[in-house]
C-alpha atoms as a PDB file:
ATOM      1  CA  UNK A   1      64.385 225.532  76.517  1.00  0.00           C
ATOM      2  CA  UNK A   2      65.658 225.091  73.066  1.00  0.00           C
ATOM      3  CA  UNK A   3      66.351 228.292  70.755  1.00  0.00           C
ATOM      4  CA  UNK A   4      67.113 227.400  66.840  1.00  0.00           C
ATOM      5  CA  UNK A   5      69.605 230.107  65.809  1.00  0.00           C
ATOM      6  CA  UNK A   6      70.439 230.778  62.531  1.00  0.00           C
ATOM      7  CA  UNK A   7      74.090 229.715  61.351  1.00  0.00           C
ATOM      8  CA  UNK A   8      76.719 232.102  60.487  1.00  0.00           C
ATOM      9  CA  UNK A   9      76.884 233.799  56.502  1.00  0.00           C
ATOM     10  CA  UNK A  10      80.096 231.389  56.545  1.00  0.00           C
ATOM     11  CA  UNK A  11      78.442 228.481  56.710  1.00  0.00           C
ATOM     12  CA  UNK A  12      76.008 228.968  54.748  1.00  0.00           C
ATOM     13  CA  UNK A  13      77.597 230.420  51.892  1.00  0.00           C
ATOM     14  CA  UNK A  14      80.045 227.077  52.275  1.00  0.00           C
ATOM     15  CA  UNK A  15      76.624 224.961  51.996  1.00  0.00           C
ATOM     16  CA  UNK A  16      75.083 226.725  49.364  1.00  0.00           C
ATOM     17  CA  UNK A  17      71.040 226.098  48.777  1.00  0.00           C
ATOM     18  CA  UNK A  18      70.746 222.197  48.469  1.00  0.00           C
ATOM     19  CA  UNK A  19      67.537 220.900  49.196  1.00  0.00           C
ATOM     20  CA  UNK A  20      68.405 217.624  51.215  1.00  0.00           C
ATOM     21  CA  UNK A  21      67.388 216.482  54.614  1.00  0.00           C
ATOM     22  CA  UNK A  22      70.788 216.728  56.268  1.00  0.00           C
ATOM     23  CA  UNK A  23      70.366 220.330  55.338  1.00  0.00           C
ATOM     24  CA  UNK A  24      67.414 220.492  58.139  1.00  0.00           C
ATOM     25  CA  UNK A  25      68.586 218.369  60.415  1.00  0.00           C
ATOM     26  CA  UNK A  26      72.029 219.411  60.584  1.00  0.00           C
ATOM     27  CA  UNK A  27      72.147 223.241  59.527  1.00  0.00           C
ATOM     28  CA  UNK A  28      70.175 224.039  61.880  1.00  0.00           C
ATOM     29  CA  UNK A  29      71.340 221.823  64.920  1.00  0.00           C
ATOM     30  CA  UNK A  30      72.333 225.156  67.416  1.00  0.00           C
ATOM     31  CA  UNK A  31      71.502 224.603  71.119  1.00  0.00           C
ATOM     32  CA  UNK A  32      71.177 228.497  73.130  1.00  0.00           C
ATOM     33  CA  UNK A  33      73.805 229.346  75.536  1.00  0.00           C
ATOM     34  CA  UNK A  34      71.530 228.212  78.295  1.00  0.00           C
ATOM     35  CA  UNK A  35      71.110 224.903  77.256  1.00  0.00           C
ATOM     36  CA  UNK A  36      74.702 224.046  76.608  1.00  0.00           C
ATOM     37  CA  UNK A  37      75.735 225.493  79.640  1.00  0.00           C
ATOM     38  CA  UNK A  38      72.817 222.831  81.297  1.00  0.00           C
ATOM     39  CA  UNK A  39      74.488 219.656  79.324  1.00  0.00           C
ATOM     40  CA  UNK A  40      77.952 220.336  80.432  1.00  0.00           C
ATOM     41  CA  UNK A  41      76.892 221.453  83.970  1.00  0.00           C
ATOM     42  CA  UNK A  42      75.067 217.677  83.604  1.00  0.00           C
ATOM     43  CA  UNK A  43      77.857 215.819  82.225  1.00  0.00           C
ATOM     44  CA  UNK A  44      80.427 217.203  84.919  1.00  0.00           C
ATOM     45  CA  UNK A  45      77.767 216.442  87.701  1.00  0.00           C
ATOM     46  CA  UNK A  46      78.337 212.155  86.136  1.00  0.00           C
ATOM     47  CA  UNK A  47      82.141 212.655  86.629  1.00  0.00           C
ATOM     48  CA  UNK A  48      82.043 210.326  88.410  1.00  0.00           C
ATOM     49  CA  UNK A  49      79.890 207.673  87.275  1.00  0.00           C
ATOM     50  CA  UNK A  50      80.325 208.540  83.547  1.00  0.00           C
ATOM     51  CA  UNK A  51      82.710 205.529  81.921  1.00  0.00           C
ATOM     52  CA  UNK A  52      79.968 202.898  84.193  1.00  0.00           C
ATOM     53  CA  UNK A  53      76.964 203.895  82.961  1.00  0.00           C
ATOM     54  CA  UNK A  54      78.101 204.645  79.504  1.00  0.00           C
ATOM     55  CA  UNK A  55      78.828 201.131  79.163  1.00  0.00           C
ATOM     56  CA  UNK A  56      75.012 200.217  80.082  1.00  0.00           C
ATOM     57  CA  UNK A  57      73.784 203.327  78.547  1.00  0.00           C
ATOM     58  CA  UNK A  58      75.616 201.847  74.514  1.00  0.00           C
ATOM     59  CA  UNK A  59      74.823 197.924  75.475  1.00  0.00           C
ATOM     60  CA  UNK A  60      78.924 197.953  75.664  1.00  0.00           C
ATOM     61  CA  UNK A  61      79.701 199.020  72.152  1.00  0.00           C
ATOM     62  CA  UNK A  62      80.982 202.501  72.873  1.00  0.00           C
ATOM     63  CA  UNK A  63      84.427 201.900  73.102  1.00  0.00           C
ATOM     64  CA  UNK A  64      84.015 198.922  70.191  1.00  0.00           C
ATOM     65  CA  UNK A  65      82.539 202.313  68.587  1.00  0.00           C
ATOM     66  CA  UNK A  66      85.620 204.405  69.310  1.00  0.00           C
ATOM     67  CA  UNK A  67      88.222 201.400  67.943  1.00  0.00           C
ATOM     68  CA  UNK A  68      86.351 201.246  64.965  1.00  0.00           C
ATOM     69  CA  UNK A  69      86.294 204.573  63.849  1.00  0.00           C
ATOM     70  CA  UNK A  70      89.895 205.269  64.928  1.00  0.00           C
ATOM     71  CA  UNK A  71      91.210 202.509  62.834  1.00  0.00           C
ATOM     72  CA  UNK A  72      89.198 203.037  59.971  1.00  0.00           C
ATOM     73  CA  UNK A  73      90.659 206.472  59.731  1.00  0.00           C
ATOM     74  CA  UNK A  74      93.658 205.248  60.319  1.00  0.00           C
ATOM     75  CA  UNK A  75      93.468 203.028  57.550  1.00  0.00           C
ATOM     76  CA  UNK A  76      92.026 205.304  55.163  1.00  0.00           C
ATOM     77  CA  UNK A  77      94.118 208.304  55.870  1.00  0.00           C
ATOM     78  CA  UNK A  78      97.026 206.249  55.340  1.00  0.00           C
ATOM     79  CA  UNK A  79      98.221 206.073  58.287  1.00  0.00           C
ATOM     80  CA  UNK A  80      99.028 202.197  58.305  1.00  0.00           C
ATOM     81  CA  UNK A  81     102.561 201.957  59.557  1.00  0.00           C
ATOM     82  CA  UNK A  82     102.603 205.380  61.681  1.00  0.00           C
ATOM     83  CA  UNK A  83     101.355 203.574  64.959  1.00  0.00           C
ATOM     84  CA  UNK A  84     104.595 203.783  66.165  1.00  0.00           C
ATOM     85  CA  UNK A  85     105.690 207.080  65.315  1.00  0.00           C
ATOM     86  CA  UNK A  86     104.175 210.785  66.380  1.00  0.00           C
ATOM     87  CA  UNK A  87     100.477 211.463  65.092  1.00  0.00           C
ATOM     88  CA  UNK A  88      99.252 214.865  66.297  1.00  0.00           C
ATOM     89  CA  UNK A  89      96.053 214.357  67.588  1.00  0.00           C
ATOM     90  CA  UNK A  90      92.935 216.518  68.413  1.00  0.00           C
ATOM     91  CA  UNK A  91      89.903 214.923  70.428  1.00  0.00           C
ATOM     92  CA  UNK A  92      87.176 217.397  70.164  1.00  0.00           C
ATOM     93  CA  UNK A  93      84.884 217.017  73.443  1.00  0.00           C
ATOM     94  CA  UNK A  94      87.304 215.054  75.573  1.00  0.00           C
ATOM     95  CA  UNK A  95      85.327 214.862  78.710  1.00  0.00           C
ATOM     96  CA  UNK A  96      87.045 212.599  81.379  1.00  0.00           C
ATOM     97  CA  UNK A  97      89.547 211.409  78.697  1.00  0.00           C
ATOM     98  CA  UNK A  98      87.784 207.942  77.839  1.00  0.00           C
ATOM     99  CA  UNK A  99      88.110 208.374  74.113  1.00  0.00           C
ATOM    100  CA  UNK A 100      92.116 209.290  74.446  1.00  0.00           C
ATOM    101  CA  UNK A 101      92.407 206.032  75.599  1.00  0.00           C
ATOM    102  CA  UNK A 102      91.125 204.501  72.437  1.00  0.00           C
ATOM    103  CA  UNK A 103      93.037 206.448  70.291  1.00  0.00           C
ATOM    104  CA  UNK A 104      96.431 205.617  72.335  1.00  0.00           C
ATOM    105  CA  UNK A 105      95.850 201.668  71.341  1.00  0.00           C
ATOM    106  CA  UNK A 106      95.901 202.184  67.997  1.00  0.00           C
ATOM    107  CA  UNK A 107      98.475 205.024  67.748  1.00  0.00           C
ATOM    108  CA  UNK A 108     100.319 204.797  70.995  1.00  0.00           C
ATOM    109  CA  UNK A 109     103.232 207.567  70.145  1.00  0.00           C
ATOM    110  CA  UNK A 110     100.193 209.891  69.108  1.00  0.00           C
ATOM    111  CA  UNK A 111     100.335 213.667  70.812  1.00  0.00           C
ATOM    112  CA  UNK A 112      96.853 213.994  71.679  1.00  0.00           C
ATOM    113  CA  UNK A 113      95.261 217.542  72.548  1.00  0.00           C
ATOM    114  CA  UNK A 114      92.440 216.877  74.383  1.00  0.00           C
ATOM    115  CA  UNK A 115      89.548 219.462  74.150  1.00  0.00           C
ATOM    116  CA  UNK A 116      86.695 220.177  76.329  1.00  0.00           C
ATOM    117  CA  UNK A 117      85.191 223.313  77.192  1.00  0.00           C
ATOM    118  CA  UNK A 118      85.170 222.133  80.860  1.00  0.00           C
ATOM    119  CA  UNK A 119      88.273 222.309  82.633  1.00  0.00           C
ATOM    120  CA  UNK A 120      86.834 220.157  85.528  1.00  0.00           C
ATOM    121  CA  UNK A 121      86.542 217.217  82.934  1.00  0.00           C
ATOM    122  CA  UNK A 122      90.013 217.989  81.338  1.00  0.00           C
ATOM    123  CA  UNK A 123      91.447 217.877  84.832  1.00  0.00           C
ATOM    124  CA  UNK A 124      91.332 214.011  84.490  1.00  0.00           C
ATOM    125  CA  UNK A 125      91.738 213.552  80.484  1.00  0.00           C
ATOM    126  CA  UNK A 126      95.052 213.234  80.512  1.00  0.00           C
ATOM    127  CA  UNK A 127      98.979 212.989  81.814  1.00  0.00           C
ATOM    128  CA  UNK A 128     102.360 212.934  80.553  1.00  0.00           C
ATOM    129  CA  UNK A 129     104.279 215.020  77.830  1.00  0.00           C
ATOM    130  CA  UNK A 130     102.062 213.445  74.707  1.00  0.00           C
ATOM    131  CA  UNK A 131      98.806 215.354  75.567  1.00  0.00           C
ATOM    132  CA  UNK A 132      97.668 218.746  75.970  1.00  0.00           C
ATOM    133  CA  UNK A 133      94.863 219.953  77.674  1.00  0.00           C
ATOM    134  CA  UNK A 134      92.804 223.079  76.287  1.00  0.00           C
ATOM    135  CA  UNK A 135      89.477 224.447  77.298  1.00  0.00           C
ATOM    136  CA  UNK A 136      87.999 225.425  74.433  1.00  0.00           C
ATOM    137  CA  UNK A 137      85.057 224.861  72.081  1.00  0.00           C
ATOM    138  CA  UNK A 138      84.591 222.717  68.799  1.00  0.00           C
ATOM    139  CA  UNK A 139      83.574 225.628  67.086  1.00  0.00           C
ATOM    140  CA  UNK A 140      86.637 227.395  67.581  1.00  0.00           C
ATOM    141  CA  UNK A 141      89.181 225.200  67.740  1.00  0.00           C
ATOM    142  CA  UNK A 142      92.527 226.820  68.977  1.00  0.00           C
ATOM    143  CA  UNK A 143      94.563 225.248  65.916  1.00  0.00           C
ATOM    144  CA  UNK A 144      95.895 226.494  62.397  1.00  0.00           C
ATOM    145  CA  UNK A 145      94.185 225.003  59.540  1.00  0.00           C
ATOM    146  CA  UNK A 146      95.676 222.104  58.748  1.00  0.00           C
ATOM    147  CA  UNK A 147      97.795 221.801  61.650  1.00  0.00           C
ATOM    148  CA  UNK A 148      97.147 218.260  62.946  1.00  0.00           C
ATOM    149  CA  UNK A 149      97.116 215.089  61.244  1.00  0.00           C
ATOM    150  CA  UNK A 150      93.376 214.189  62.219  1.00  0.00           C
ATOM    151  CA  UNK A 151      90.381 215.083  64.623  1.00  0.00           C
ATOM    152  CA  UNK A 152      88.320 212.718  66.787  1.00  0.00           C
ATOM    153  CA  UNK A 153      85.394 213.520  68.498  1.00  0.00           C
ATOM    154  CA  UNK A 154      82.991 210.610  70.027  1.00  0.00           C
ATOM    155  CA  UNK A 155      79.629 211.298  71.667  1.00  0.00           C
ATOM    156  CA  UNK A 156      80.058 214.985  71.907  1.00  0.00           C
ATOM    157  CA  UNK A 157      78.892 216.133  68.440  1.00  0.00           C
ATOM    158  CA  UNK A 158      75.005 216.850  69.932  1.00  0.00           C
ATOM    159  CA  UNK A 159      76.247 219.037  72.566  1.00  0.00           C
ATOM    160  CA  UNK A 160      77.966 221.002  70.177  1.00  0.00           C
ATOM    161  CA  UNK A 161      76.122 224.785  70.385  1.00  0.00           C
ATOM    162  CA  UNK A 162      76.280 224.511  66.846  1.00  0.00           C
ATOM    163  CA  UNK A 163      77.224 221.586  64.628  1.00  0.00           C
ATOM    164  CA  UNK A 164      77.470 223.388  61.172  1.00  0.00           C
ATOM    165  CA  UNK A 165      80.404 226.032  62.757  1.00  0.00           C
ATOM    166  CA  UNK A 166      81.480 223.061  64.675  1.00  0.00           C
ATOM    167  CA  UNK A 167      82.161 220.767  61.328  1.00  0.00           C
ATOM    168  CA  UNK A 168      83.669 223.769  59.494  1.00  0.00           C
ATOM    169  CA  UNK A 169      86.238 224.276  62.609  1.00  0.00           C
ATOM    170  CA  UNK A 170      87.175 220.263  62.287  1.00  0.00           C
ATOM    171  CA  UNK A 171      87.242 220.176  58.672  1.00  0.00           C
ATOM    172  CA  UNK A 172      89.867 223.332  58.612  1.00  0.00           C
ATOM    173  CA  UNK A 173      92.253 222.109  61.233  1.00  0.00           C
ATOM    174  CA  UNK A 174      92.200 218.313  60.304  1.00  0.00           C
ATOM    175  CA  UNK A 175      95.206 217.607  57.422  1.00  0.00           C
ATOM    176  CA  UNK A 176      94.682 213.709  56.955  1.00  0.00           C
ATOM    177  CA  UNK A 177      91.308 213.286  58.524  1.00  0.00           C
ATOM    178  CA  UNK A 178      88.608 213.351  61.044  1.00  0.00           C
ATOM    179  CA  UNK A 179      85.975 210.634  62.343  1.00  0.00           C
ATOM    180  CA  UNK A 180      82.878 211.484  64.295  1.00  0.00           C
ATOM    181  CA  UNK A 181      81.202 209.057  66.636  1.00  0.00           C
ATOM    182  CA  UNK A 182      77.916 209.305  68.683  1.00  0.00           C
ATOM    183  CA  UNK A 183      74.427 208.686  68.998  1.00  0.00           C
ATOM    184  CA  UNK A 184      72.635 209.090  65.903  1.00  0.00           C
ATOM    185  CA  UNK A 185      68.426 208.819  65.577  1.00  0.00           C
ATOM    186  CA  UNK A 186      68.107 206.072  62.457  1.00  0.00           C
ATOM    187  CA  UNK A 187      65.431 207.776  59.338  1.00  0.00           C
ATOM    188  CA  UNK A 188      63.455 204.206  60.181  1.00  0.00           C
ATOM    189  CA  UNK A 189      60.013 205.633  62.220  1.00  0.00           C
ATOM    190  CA  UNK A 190      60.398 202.240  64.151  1.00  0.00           C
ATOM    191  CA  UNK A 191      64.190 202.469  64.778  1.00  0.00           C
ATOM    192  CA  UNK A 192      63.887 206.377  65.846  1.00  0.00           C
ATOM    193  CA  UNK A 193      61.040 205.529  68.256  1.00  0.00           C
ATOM    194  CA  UNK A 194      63.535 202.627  69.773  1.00  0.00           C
ATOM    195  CA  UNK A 195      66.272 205.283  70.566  1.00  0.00           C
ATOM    196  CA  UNK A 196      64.127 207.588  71.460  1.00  0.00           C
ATOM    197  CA  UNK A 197      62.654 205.476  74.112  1.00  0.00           C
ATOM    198  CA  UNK A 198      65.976 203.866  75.498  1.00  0.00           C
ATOM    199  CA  UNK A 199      67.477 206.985  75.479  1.00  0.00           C
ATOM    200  CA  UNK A 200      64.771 209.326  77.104  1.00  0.00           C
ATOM    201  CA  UNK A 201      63.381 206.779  79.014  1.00  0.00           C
ATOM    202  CA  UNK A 202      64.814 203.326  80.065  1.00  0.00           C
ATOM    203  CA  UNK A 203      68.307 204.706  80.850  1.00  0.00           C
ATOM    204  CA  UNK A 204      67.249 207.370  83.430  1.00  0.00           C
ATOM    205  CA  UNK A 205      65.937 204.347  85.076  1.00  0.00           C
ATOM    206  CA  UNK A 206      68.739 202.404  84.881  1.00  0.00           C
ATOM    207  CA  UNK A 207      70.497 205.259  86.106  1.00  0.00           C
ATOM    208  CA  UNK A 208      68.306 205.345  89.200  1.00  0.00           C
ATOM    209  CA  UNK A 209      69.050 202.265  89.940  1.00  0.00           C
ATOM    210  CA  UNK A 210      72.600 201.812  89.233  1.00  0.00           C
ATOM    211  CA  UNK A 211      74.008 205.210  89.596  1.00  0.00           C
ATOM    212  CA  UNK A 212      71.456 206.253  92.385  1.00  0.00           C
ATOM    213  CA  UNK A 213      71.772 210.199  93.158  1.00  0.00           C
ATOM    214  CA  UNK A 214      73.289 210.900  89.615  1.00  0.00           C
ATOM    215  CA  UNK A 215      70.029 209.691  87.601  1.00  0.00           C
ATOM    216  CA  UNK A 216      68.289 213.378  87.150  1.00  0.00           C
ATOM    217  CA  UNK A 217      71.263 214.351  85.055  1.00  0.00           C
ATOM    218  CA  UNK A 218      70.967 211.415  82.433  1.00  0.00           C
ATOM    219  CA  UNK A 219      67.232 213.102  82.106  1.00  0.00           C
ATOM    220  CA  UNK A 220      68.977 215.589  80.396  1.00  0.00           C
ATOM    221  CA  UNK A 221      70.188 213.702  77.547  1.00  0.00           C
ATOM    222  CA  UNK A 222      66.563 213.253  76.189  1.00  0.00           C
ATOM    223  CA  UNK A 223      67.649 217.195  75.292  1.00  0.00           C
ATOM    224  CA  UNK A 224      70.587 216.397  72.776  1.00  0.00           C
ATOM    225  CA  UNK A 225      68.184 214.118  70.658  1.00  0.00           C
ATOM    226  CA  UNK A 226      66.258 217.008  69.431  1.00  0.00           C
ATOM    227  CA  UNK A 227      66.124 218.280  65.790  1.00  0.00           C
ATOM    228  CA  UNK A 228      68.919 215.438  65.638  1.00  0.00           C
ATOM    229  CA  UNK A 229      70.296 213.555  62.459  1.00  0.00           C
ATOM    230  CA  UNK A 230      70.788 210.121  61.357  1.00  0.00           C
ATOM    231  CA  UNK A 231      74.579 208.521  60.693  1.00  0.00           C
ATOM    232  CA  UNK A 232      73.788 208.923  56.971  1.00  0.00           C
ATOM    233  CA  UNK A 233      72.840 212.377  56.804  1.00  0.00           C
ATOM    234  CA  UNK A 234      75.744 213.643  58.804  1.00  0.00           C
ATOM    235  CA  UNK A 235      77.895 211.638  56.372  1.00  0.00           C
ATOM    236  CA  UNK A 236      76.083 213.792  53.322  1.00  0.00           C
ATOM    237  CA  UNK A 237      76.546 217.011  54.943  1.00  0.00           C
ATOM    238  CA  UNK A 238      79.996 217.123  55.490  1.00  0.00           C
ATOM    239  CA  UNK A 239      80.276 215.357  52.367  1.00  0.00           C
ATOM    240  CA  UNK A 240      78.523 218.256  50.715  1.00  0.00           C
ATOM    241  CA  UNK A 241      80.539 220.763  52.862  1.00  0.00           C
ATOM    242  CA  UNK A 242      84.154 219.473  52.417  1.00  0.00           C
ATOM    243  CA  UNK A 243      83.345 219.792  48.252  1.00  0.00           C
ATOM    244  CA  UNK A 244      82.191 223.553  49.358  1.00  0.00           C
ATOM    245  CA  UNK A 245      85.243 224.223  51.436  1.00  0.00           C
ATOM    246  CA  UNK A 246      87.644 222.752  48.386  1.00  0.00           C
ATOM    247  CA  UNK A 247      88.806 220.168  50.513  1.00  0.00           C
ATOM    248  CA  UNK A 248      87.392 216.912  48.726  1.00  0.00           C
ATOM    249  CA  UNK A 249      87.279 214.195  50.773  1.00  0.00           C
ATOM    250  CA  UNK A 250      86.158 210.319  51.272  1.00  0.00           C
ATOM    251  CA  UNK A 251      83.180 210.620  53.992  1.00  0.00           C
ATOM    252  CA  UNK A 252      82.141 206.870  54.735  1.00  0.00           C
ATOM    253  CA  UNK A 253      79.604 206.406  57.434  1.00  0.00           C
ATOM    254  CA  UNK A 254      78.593 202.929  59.657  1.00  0.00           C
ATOM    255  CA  UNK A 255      75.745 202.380  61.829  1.00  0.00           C
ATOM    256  CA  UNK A 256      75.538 199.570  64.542  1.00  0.00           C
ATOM    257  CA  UNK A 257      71.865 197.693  65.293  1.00  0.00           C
ATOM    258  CA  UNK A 258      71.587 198.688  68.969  1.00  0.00           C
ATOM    259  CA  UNK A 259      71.147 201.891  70.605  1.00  0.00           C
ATOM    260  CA  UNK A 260      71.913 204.369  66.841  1.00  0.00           C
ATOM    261  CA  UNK A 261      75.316 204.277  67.089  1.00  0.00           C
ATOM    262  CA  UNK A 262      77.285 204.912  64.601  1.00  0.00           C
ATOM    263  CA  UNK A 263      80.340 207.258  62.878  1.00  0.00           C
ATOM    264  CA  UNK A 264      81.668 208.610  60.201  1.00  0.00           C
ATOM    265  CA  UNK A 265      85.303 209.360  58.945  1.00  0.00           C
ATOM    266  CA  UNK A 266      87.036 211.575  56.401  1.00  0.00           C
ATOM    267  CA  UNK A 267      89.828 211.183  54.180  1.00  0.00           C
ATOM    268  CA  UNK A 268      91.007 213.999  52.385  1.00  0.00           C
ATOM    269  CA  UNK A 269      91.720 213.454  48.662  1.00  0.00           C
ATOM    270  CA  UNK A 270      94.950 216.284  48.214  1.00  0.00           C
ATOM    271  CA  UNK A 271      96.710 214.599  51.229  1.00  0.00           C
ATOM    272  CA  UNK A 272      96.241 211.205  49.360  1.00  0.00           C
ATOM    273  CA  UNK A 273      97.497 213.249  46.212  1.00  0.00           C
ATOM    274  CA  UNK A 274     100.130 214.488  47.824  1.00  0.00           C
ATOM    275  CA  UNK A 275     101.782 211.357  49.330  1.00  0.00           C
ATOM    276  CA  UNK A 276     101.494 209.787  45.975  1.00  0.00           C
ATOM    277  CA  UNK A 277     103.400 213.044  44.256  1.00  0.00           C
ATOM    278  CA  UNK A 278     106.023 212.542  47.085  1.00  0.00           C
ATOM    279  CA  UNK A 279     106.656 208.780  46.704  1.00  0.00           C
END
């Protein structure tokens, strides 16, 4: 069901030829128009039922997941002392709006756009005159370069239809920074086969039992976790690709013991630069 595609002369002209294993993994992460389309037809089908089992689904660290990596780039994109005041915001891959929440605790006057490419999931995101809703895609985000202050995206990245364009787009519109959090298959053989096996097995059971009619979608995230990376490479590649893009940045990576989750933020150097020359 799965088509490899090859990415776009931009991106890899912005990677150059670097023989590392995020390069595999990662450059050539595309899922065909027919698969994506299956994922989000999936994911809107758990509407429903998605914030429940998604606690079962990450032992209950995914929103522990989603503080962490907001205030870590809120600490490292020096934005210490902003909670208060207005943060523009994009969430890349919104869904029902559970990671807007997150993001709201930590910067509560934030102006979030919320972005999904499926307006029946945005319908629910979000209310009020701080957030936007857009249908559109990670890979072309409908933002000027550099026109927010950071970029969030958490447990969307592998249905991206392809994370290379999808990382450039983020990388361009992001001033400050962006953080990244997911799923993520560990480089240990033992660790990979662990996710593997929760993932593609034990929680379509669990979502037989506990979310009853709903459990043949969850089969469909065995999909996602194809050809996909490890915490540490993703960190290298956009690493690798912010140097190529001559936006130098601070790309710091964590990974948690249970079910490979993990994320990664960026700082950008020039906006630490900047502040400094401003002071």
């Amino acid at each position: 069901m799965e088509r490899i595609k090859r990415p776009s002369y931009r991106v890899r002209a912005a990677i150059g030829v670097r023989d590392v294993a995020a390069r595999a993994s990662i450059e050539h992460r595309c899922l065909d128009h027919r698969t994506w389309a299956l994922i989000v037809s999936q994911i809107e089908g758990i509407k429903h039922v998605y914030n429940f089992m998604n606690k079962f689904m990450s032992l209950g660290l995914e929103d522990i997941v989603r503080r962490d990596a907001v205030e870590a780039l809120v600490n490292s994109a020096g934005l210490r002392g902003y909670e208060h005041r207005q943060v523009i915001v994009v969430d890349v891959g919104s869904g029902p709006g559970t990671s807007l929440k997150a993001i709201r605790r930590l910067l509560d006057k934030s102006f979030i756009v919320a972005v999904d490419p499926s307006t029946r999931l945005l319908s629910t995101a979000c209310t009020g005159i701080l957030c936007e809703r857009v249908a559109g895609v990670a890979e072309h985000l409908p933002v000027r370069n550099r026109g927010v202050d950071i970029v969030t995206s958490f447990y969307a990245s592998r249905d991206f239809q392809s994370l290379p364009e999808a990382l450039v787009s983020m990388l361009n519109v992001a001033r400050r920074g962006l953080a990244i959090g997911d799923v993520f298959l560990p480089r240990q053989l033992l660790k990979r086969f662990l996710v593997r096996t929760w993932v593609c097995r034990i929680v379509p059971i669990l979502a037989l039992l506990l979310a009853k009619r709903y459990w043949r979608n969850y089969k469909g995230l065995c999909i996602t976790l194809k050809q996909w990376c490890d915490v540490g490479e993703l960190e290298e590649y956009i690493e690798q690709l912010s140097e190529k893009l001559n936006r130098p940045a601070i790309v710091k990576s964590h990974s948690y013991v249970l079910g490979g989750l993990g994320y990664v933020t960026v700082f950008f150097k020039e906006e630490d630069t900047s502040r400094h020359n401003r002071s």
